[in-house]
Each structure stands twice: as C-alpha cells, then as structure tokens.
C-alpha atoms as a PDB file:
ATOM      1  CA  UNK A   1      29.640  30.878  -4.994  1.00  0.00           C
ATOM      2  CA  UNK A   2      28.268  34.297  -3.972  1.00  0.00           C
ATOM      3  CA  UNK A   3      30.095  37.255  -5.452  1.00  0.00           C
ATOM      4  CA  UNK A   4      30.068  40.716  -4.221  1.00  0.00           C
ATOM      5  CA  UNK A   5      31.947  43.851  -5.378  1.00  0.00           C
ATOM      6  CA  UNK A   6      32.907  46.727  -3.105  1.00  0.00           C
ATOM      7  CA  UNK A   7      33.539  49.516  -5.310  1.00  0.00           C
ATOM      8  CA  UNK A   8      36.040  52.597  -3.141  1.00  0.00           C
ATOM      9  CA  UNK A   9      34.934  55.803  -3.671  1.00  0.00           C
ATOM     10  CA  UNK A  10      35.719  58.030  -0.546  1.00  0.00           C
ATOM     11  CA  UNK A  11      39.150  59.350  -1.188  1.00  0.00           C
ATOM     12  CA  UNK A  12      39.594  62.937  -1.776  1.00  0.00           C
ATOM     13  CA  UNK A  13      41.186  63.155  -4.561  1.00  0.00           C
ATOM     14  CA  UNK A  14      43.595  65.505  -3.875  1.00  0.00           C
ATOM     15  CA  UNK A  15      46.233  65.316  -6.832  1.00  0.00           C
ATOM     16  CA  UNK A  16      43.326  65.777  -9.247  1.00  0.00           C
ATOM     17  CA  UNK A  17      42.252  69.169  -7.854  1.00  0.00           C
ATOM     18  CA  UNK A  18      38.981  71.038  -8.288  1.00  0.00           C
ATOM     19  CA  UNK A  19      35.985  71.385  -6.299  1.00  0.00           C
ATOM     20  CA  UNK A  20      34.756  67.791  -6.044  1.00  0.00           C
ATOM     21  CA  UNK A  21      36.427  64.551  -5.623  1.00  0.00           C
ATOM     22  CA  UNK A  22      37.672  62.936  -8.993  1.00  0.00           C
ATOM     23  CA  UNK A  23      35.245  60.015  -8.811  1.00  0.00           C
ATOM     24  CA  UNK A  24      31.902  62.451  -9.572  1.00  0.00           C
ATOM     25  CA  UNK A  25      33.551  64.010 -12.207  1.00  0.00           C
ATOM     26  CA  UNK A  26      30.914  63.978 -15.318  1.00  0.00           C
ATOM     27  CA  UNK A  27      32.747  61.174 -17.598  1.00  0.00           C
ATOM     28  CA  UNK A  28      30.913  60.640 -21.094  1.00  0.00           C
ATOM     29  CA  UNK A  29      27.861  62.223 -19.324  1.00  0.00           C
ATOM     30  CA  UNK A  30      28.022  60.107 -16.036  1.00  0.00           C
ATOM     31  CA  UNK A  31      29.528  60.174 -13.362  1.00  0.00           C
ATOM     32  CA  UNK A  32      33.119  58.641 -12.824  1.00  0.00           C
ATOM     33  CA  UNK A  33      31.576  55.990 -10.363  1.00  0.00           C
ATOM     34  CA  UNK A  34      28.857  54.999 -12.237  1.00  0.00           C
ATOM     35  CA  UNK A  35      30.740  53.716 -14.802  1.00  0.00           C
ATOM     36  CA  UNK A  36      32.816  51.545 -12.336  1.00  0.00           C
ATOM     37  CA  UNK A  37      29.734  50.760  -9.924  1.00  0.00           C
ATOM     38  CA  UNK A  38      27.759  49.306 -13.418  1.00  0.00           C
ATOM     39  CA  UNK A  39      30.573  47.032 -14.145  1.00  0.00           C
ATOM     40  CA  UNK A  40      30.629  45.593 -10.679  1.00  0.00           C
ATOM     41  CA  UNK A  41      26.981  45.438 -10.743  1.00  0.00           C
ATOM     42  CA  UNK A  42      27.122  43.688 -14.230  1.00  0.00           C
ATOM     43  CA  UNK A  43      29.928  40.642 -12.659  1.00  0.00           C
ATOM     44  CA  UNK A  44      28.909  40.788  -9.105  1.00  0.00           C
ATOM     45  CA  UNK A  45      25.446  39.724  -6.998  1.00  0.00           C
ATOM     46  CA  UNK A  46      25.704  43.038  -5.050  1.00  0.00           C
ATOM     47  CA  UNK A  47      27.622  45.590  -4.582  1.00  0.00           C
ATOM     48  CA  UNK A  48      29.045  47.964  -1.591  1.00  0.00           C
ATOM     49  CA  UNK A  49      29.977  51.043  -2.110  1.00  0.00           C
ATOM     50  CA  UNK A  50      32.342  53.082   0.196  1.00  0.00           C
ATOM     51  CA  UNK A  51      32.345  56.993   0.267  1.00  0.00           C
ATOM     52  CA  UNK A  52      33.486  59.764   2.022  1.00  0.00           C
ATOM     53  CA  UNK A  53      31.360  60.026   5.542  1.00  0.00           C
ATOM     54  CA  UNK A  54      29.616  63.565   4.136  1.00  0.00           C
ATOM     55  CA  UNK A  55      27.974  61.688   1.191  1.00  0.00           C
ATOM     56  CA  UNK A  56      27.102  58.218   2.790  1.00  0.00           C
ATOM     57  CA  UNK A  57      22.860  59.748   3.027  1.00  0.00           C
ATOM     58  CA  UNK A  58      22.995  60.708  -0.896  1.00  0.00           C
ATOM     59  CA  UNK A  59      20.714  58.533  -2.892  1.00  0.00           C
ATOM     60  CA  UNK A  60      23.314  55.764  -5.111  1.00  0.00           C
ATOM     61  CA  UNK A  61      20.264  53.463  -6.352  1.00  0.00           C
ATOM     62  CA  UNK A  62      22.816  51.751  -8.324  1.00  0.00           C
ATOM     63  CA  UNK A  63      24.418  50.256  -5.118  1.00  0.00           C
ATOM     64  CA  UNK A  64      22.940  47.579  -2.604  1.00  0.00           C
ATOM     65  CA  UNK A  65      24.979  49.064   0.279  1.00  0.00           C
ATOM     66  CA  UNK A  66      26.218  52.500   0.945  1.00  0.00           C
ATOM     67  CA  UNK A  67      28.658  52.901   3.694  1.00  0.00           C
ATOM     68  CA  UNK A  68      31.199  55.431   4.577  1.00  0.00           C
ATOM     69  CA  UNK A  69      34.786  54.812   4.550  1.00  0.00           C
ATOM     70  CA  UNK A  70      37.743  55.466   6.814  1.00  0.00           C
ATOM     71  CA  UNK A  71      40.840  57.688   7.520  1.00  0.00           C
ATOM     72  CA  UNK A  72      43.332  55.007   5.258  1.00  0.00           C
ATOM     73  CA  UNK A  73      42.124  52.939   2.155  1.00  0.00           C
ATOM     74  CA  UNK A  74      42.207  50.070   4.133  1.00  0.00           C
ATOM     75  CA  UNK A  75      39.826  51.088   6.321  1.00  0.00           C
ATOM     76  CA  UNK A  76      37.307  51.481   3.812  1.00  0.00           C
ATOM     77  CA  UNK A  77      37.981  48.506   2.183  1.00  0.00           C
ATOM     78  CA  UNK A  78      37.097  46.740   6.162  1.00  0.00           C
ATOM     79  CA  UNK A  79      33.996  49.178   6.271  1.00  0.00           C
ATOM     80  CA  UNK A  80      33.115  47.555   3.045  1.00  0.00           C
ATOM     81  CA  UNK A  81      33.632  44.381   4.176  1.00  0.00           C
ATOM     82  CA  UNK A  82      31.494  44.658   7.675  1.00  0.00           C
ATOM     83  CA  UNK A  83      28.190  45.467   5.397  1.00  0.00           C
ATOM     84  CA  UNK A  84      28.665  42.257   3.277  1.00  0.00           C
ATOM     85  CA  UNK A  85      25.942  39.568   3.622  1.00  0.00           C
ATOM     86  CA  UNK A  86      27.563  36.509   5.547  1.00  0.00           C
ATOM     87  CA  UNK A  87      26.609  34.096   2.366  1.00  0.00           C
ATOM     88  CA  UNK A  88      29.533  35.895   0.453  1.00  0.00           C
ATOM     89  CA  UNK A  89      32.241  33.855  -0.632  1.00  0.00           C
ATOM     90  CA  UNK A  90      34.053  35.809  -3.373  1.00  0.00           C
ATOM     91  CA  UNK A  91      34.883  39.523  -2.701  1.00  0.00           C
ATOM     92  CA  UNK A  92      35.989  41.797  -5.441  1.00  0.00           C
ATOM     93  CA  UNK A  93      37.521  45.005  -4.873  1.00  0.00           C
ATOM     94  CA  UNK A  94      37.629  47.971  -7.152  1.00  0.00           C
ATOM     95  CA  UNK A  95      38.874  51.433  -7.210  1.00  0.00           C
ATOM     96  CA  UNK A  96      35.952  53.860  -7.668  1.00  0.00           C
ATOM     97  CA  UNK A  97      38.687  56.341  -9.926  1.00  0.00           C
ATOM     98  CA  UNK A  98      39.154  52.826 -12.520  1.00  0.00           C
ATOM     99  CA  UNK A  99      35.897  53.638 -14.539  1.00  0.00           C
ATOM    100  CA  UNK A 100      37.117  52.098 -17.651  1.00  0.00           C
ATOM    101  CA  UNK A 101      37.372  48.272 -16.170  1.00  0.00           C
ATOM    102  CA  UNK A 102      35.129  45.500 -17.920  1.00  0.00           C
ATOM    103  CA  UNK A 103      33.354  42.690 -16.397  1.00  0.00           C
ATOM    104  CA  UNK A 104      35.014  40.426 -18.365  1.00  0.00           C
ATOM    105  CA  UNK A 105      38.305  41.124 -16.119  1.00  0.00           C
ATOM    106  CA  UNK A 106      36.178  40.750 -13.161  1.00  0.00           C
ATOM    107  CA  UNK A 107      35.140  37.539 -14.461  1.00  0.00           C
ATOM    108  CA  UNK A 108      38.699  36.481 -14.928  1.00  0.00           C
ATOM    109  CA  UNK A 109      39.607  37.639 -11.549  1.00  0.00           C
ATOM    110  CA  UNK A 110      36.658  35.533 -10.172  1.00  0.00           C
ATOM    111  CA  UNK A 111      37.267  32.480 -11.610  1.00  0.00           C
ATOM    112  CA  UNK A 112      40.858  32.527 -10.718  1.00  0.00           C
ATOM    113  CA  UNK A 113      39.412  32.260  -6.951  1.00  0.00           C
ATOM    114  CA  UNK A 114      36.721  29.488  -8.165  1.00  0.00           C
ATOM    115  CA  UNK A 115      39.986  27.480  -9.413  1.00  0.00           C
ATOM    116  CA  UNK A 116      41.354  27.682  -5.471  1.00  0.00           C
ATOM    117  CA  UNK A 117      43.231  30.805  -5.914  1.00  0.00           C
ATOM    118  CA  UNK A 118      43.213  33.229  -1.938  1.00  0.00           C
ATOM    119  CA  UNK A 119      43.897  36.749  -4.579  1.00  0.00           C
ATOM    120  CA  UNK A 120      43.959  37.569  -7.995  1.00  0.00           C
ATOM    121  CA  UNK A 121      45.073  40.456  -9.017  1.00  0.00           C
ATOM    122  CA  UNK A 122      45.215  42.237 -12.918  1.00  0.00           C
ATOM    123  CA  UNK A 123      48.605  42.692 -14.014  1.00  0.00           C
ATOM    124  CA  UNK A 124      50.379  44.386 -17.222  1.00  0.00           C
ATOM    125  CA  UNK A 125      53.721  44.221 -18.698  1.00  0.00           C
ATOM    126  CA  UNK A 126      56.090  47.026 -17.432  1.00  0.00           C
ATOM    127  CA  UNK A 127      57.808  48.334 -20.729  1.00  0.00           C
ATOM    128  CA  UNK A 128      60.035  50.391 -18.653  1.00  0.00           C
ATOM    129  CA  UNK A 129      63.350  50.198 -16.933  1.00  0.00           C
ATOM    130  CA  UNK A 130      62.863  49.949 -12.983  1.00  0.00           C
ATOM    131  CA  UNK A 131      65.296  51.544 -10.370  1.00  0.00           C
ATOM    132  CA  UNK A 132      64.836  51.206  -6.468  1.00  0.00           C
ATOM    133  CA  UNK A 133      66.190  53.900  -5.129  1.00  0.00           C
ATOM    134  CA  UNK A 134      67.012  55.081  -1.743  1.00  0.00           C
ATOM    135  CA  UNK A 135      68.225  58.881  -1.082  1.00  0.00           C
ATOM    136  CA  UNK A 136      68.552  59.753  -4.245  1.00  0.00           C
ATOM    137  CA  UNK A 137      71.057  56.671  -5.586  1.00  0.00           C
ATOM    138  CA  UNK A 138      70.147  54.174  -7.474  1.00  0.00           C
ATOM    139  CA  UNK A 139      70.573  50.601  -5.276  1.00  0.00           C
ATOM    140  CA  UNK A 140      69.231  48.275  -7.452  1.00  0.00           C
ATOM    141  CA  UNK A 141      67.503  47.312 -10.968  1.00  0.00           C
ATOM    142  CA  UNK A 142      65.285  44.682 -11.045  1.00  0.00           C
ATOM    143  CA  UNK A 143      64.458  42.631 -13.926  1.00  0.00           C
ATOM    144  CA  UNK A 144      61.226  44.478 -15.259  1.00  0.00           C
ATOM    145  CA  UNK A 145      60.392  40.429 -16.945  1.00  0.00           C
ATOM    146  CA  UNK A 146      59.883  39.624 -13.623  1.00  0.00           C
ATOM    147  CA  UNK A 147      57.776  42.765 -12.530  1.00  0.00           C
ATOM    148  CA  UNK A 148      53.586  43.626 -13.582  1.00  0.00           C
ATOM    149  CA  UNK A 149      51.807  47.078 -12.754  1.00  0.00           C
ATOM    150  CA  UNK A 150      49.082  46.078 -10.539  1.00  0.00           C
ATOM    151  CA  UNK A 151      44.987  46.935 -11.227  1.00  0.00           C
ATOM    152  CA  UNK A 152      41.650  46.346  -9.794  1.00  0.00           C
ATOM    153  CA  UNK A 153      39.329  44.746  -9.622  1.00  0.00           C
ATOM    154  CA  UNK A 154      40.791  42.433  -7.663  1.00  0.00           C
ATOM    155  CA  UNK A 155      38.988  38.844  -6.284  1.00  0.00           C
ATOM    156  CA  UNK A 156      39.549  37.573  -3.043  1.00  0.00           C
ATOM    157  CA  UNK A 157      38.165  34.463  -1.296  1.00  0.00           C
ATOM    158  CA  UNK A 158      35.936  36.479   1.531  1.00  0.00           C
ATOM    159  CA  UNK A 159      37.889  34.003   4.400  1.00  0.00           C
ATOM    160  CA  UNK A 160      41.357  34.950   2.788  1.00  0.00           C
ATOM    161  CA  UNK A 161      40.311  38.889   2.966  1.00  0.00           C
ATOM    162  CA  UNK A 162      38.754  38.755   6.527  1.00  0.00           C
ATOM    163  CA  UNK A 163      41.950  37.170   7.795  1.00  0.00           C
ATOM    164  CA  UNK A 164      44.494  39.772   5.751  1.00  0.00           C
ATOM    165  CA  UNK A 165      42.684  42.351   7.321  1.00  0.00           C
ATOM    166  CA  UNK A 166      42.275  41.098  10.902  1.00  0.00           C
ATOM    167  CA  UNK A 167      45.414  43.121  12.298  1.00  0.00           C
ATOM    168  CA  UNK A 168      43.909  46.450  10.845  1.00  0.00           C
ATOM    169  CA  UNK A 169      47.234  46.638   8.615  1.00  0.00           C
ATOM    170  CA  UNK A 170      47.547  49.214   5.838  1.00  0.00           C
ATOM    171  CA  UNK A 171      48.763  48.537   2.545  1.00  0.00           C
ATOM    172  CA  UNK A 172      48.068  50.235  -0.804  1.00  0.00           C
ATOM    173  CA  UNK A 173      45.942  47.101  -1.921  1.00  0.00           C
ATOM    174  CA  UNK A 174      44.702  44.426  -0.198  1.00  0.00           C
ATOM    175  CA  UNK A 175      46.698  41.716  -2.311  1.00  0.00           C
ATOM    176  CA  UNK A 176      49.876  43.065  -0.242  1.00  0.00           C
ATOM    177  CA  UNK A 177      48.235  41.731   2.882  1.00  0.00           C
ATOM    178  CA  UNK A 178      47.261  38.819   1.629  1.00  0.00           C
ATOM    179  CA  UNK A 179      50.191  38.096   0.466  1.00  0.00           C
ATOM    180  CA  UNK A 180      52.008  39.119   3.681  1.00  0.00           C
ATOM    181  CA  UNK A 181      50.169  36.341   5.670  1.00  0.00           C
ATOM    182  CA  UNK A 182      51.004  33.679   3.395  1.00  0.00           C
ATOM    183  CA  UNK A 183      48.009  33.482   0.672  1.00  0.00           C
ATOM    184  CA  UNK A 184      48.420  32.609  -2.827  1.00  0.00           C
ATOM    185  CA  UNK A 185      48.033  35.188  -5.284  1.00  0.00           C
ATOM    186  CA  UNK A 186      47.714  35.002  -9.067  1.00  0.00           C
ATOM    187  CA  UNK A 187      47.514  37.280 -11.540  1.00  0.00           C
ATOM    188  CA  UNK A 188      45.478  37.802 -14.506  1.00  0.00           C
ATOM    189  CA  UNK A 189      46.367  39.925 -17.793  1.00  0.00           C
ATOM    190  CA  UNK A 190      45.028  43.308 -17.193  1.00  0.00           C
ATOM    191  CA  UNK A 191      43.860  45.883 -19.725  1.00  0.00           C
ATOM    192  CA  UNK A 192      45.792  49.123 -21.068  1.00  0.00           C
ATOM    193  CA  UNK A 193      42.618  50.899 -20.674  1.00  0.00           C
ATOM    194  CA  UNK A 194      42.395  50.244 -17.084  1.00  0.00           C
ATOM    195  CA  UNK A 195      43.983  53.048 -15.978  1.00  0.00           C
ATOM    196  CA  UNK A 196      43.391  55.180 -12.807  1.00  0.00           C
ATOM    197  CA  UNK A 197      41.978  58.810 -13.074  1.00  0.00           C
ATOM    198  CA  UNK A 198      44.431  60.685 -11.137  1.00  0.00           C
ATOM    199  CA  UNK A 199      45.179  63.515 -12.937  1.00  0.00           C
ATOM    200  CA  UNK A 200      42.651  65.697 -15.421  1.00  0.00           C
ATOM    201  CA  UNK A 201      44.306  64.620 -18.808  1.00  0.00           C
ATOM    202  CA  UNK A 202      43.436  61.059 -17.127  1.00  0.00           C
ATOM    203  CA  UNK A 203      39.747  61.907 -17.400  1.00  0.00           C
ATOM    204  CA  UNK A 204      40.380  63.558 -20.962  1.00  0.00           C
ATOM    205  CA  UNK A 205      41.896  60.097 -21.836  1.00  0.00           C
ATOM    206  CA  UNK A 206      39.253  57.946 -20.589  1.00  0.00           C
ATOM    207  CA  UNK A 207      36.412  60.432 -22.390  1.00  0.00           C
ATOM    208  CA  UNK A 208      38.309  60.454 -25.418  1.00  0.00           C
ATOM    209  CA  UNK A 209      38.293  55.904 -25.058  1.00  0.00           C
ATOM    210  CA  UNK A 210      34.460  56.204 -23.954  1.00  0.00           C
ATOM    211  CA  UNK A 211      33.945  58.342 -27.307  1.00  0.00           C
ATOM    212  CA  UNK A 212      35.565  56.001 -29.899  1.00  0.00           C
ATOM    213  CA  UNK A 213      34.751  52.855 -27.954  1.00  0.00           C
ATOM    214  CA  UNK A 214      31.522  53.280 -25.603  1.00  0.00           C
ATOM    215  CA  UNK A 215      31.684  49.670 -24.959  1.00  0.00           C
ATOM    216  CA  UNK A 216      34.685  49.463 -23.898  1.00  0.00           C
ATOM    217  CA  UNK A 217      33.228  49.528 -19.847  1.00  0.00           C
END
C-alpha cells in the first residue's frame, strides 16, 4: 500500500500571538514544521504540505508537494488531498503545530488501516471530570472511561477520506466526517508528548522535551 502524509500548516495561529504563525517558530533550532514534516517524511512515501496561500512559492525541499490551503481546515486538508498521486491508498493527516509526534504512532495509525480499519485516530486517557454544558448549566457528565482526547496523525484509507469529504463538510478533524458517513474508526494509544503548540509555554514545553529527549520526534 502507498502511504502519503499531508502535514497542515496554513493556519494563522492566532491564539499564539507574535509576528509569524506558530508553526515557523524556531523549536530546538528548527522550525516547528520541520520537525513534524521529518516525521511524516520518515513513515510516509511522500508528503503534502498545506500552507497559508502567501507562502505556497517559498522553497520547503523537505516536502514533495507544496500547496496552499483554504478559508476552514477542511479545506486544506481537500487541497491536500487534490495534489496526491492517484496510486495512494493510505492517507495520513497531521497537524503542522504537533511537532513532537513519532513515526512509530504513524506506523500504528497505518497499520490499523492495513488491518481493514476506514480511520484511526491517536487517543489518550482523559484524567479529568467532563461536563457538557449549555448556557452556562451543567446538562450532563459523561463517563470520562468512555471518553479519549483525540491527536494526529491520523490514517485514513484514501477512498474512505475522498468520500468523507465529498459534501465539502467542516469538522475539526477529518475522523468526525468519517465517522458521520458511517466508516469505522479505531483508535490507537497516543503519546503525552503529542501535544499541540497553541500557546507560547506550549513551545517552551516541547523545547524543554526536545532538550532532555532529542529523540523523542
């Protein structure tokens, strides 16, 4: 089976602040991206990556494909998806601001779809209570045993992905459409240091992991 990553990189950032997006921040003397981009690259045949439409002409040697993304993440992910080769059978998808992911939970995504799986998706334990809540009152609590915090990369057969995204649907990841037209989706144990640079202490954190573990990526 082919295998290619698209790696999302063309969101603003806007939570993090400063004068560039979050994803080229300098990170243990790269770049955020580059760290996520090289694990792709290290689980994947080739890799797309999606940024914002005023970098798509800068030079990203590490990448097979550069494209520029759209208004909504799910548009990027489909802009991603147009520029794959049509030999693909495996798509992985991966949050540019995630620098800290391994190939080895690629690989576990990826052979969850080899075994038949349409998704798999990284999941971790919630430790905490969980509330829904709707105008301010609390309306339910769900059984957190029940409930994972969701991560990428996640693996998709390419077929299962095309057809989730067909209706040009939103959703904050693509397992949610998948899902919502009828596809089977696993999940595979995540990592704790998988987290999401969103805020600056984020990137502190992840320098800080980088620093005392530089193999941990």
């Amino acid at each position: 089976m082919s295998v290619w990553a698209i790696v999302l990189a063309a969101g603003s950032g806007s939570r993090f602040g400063g004068s560039i997006p979050k994803q080229y921040e300098a990170l243990a003397g790269r770049r955020v991206i580059d760290w996520s981009i090289d694990a792709a690259r290290a689980a994947a045949d080739g890799v797309v990556l999606v940024v914002g439409a005023d970098r798509v002409q800068d030079a990203e040697p590490s990448a097979d494909v550069v494209v520029a993304g759209g208004a909504a993440r799910s548009d990027s992910v489909r802009a991603g998806l147009a520029a794959l080769p049509d030999d693909v059978d495996v798509v992985v998808v991966h949050d540019g601001a995630r620098p800290l992911a391994t190939p080895a939970l690629y690989a576990a995504a990826i052979a969850a779809i080899r075994e038949g799986a349409d998704g798999a998706i990284p999941g971790i334990e919630v430790t905490d209570t969980i509330k829904r809540v709707a105008d301010g009152v609390v309306v339910e609590t769900p059984d957190r045993a029940t409930l994972v915090a969701v991560q990428t990369p996640q693996a998709f057969s390419r077929d299962a992905l095309l057809a989730a995204h067909a209706s040009g649907g939103e959703a904050t990841d693509d397992a949610a459409l998948v899902e919502a037209g009828g596809g089977r989706v696993v999940v595979v144990p995540g990592e704790l240091t998988n987290f999401k640079i969103t805020r600056r202490d984020d990137l502190e954190r992840a320098e800080q992991i980088l620093n005392e573990s530089p193999n941990v990526a």
